[in-house]
Protein backbone atom coordinates (compact mmCIF):
# COMPACT_ATOMS: atom_id res chain seq x y z
CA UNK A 1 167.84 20.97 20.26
CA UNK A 2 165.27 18.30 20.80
CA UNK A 3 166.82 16.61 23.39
CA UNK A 4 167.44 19.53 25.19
CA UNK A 5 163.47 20.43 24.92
CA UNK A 6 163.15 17.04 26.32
CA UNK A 7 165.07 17.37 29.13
CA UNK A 8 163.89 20.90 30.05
CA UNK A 9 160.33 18.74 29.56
CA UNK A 10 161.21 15.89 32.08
CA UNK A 11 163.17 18.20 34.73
CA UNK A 12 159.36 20.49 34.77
CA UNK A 13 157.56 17.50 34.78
CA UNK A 14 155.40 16.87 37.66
CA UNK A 15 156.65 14.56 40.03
CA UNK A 16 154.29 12.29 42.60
CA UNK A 17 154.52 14.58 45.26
CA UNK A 18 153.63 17.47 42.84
CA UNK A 19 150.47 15.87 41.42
CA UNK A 20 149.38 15.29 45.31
CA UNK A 21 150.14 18.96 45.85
CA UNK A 22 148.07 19.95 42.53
CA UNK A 23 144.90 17.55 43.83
CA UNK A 24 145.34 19.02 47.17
CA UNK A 25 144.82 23.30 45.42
CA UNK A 26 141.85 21.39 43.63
CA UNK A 27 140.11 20.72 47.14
CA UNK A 28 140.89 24.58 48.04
CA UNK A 29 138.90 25.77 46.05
CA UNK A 30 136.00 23.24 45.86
CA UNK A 31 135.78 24.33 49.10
CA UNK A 32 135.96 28.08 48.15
CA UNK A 33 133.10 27.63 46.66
CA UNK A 34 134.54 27.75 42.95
CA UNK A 35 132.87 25.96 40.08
CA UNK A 36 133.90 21.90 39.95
CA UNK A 37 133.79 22.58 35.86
CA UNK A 38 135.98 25.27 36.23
CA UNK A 39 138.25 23.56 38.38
CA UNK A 40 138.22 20.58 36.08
CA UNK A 41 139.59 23.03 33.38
CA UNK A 42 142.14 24.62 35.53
CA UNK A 43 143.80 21.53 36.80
CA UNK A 44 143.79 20.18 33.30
CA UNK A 45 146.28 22.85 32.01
CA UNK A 46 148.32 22.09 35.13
CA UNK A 47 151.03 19.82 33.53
CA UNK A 48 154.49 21.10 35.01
CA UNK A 49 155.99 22.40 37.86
CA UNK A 50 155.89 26.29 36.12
CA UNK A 51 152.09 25.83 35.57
CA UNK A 52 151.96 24.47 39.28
CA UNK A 53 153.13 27.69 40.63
CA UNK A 54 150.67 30.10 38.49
CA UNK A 55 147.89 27.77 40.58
CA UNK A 56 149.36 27.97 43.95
CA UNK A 57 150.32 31.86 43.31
CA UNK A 58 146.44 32.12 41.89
CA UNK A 59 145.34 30.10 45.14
CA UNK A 60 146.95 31.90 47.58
CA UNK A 61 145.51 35.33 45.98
CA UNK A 62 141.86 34.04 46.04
CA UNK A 63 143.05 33.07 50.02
CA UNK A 64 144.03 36.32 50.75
CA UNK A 65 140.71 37.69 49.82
CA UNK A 66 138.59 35.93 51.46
CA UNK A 67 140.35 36.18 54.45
CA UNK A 68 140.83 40.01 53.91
CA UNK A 69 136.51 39.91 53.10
CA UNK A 70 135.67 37.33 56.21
CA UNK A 71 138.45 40.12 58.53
CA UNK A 72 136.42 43.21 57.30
CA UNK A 73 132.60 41.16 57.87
CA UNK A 74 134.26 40.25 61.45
CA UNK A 75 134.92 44.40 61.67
CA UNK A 76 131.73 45.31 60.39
CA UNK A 77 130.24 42.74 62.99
CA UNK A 78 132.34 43.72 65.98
CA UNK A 79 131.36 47.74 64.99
CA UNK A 80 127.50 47.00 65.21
CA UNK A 81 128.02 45.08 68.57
CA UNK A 82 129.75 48.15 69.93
CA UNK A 83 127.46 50.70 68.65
CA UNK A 84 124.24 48.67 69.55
CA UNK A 85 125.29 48.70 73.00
CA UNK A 86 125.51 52.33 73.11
CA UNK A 87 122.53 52.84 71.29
CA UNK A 88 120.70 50.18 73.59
CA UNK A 89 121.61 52.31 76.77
CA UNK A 90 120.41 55.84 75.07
CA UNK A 91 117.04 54.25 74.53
CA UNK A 92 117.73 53.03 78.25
CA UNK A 93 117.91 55.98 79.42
CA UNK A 94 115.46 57.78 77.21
CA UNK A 95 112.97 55.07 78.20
CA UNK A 96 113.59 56.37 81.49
CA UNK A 97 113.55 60.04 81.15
CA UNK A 98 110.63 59.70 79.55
CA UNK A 99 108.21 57.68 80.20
CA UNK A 100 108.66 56.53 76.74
CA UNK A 101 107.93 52.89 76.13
CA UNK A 102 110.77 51.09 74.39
CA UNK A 103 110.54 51.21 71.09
CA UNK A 104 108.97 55.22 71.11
CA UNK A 105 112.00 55.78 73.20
CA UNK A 106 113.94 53.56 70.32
CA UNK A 107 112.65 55.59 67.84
CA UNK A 108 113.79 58.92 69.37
CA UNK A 109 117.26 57.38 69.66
CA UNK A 110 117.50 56.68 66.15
CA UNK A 111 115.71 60.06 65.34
CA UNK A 112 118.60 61.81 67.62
CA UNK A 113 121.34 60.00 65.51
CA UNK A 114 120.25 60.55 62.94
CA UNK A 115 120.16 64.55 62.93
CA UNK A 116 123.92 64.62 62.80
CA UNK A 117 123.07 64.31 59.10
CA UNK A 118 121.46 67.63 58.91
CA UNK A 119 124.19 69.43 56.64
CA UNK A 120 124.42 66.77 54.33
CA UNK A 121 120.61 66.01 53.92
CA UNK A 122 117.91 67.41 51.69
CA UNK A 123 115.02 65.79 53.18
CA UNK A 124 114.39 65.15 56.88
CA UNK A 125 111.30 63.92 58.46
CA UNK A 126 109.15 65.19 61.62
CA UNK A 127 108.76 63.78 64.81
CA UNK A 128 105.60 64.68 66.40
CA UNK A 129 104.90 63.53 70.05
CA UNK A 130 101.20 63.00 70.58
CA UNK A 131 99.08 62.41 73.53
CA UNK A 132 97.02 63.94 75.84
CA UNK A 133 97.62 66.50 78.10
CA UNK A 134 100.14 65.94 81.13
CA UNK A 135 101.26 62.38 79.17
CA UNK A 136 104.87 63.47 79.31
CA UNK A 137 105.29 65.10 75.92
CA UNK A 138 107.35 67.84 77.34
CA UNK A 139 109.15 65.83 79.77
CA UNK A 140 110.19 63.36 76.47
CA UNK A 141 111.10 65.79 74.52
CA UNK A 142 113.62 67.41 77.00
CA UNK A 143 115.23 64.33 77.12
CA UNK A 144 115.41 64.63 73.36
CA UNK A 145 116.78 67.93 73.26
CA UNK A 146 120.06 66.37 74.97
CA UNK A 147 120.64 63.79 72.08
CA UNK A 148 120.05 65.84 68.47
CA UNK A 149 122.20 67.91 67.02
CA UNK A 150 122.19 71.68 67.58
CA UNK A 151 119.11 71.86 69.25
CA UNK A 152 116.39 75.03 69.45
CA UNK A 153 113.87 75.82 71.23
CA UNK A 154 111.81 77.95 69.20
CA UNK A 155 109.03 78.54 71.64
CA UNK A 156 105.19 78.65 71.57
CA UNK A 157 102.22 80.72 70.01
CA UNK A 158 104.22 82.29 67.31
CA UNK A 159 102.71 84.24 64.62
CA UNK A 160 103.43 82.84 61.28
CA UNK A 161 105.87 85.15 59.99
CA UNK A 162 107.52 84.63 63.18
CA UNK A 163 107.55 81.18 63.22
CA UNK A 164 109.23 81.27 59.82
CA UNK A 165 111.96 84.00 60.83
CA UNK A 166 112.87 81.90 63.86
CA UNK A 167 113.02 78.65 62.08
CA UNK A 168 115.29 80.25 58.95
CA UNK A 169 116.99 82.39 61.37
CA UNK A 170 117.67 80.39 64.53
CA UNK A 171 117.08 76.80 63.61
CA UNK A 172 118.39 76.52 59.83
CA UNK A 173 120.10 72.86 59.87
CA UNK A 174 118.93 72.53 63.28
CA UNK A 175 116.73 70.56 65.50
CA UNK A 176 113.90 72.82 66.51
CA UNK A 177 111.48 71.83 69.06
CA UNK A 178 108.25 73.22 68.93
CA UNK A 179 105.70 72.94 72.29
CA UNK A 180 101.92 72.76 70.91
CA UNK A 181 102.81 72.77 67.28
CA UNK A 182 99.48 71.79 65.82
CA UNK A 183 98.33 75.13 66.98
CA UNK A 184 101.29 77.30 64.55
CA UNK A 185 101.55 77.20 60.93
CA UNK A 186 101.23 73.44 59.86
CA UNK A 187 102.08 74.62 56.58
CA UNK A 188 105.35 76.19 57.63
CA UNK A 189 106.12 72.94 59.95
CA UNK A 190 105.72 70.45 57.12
CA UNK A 191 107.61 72.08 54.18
CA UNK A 192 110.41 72.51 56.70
CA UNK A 193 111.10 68.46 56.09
CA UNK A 194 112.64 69.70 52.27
CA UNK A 195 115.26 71.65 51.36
CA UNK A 196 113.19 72.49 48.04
CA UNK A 197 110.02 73.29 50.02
CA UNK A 198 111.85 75.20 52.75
CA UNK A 199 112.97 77.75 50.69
CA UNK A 200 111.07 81.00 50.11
CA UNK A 201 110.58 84.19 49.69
CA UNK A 202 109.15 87.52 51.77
CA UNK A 203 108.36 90.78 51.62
CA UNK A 204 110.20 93.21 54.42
CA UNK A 205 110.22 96.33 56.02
CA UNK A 206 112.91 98.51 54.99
CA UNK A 207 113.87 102.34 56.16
CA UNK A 208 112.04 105.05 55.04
CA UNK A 209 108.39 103.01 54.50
CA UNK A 210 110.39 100.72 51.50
CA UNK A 211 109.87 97.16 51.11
CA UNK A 212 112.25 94.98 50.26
CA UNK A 213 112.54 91.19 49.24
CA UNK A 214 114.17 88.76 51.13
CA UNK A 215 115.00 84.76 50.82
CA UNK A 216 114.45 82.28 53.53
CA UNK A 217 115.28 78.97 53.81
CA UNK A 218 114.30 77.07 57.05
CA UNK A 219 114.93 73.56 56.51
CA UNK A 220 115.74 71.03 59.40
CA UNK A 221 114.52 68.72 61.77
């Protein structure tokens, strides 16, 4: 029984060639970036050809995930080239639609893409274009209106309550544009950024002089 232990023993010994191969895994994965302690340890338990095989078959796993992670960063790369160049030319051409200097025109862009959101979001910010009069605020945000999503025009000199109907009615998880909106209901405009604050509740005209109660919720961008 002994000498058969020994021969199993010398036939799974390592031969030259083997130890060269085992020295040659170390230098893998020094250069993987693994731990020269740990690799110390792991090539000291390496003392036959069955052990030799659990480190290549170990080896060739860590390989094959850092190739599959470096393959998904070279995706990830190629997918921002491809959509910076098609964001690049919408701020291109919103730059020149506009009048818009680069990075307002940028920021529009970005504002535009980001919309698409809408149904998923609970908070959305404002844009406000400011300037003074004939500096291509309406002109701007024309071009805008071609780039959000679901885009309404909700008009000008609105009453509040109509402001509100309009907004809840026409414009809920929309993109409302709104010409001279620091003269409606700033109120109404602001809380329209929350899903929480964009909900409410009025009183209505019913048949027969009743009133009735009625919820709104008018949130978008």
């Amino acid at each position: 029984m002994a000498e058969e232990q020994r021969q199993t023993e010398d036939y799974l010994a390592l031969s030259e060639q083997d130890i060269k191969l085992k020295e040659r895994f170390g230098r893998i994965l020094a250069r993987m970036g693994i731990d020269v302690n740990l690799i110390e340890q792991i090539m000291a338990t390496v003392q036959n050809q069955i052990q030799l095989d659990m480190l290549m078959g170990f080896t060739k796993e860590l390989v094959d995930e850092r190739f599959a992670a470096l393959r998904n960063y070279i995706s990830q790369v190629e997918e921002y080239h491809k959509t910076f160049t098609k964001v690049h030319a919408a701020v291109e051409v919103m730059q020149t639609a506009s009048g818009l200097t680069y990075e307002q025109a940028k920021t529009c862009v970005y504002y535009a893409a980001a919309t698409y959101g809408l149904e998923d979001l609970s908070i959305f910010p404002i844009l406000v274009f400011q300037g003074a009069l004939a500096t291509g605020k309406s002109t701007a945000m024309q071009a805008l209106q071609k780039l959000v999503y679901k885009p309404v025009d909700i008009g000008t000199k609105l009453t509040e309550a109509s402001l509100r109907d309009r907004l809840s009615v026409n414009a809920k998880n929309s993109t409302a544009f709104l010409e001279e909106g620091d003269s409606l209901a700033e109120d109404i405009i602001s809380n329209r950024y929350s899903r929480e604050t964009a909900q409410t509740t009025v009183k209505k005209a019913g048949s027969a002089g009743k009133w009735f109660t009625k919820e709104l919720d008018y949130f978008g961008a």
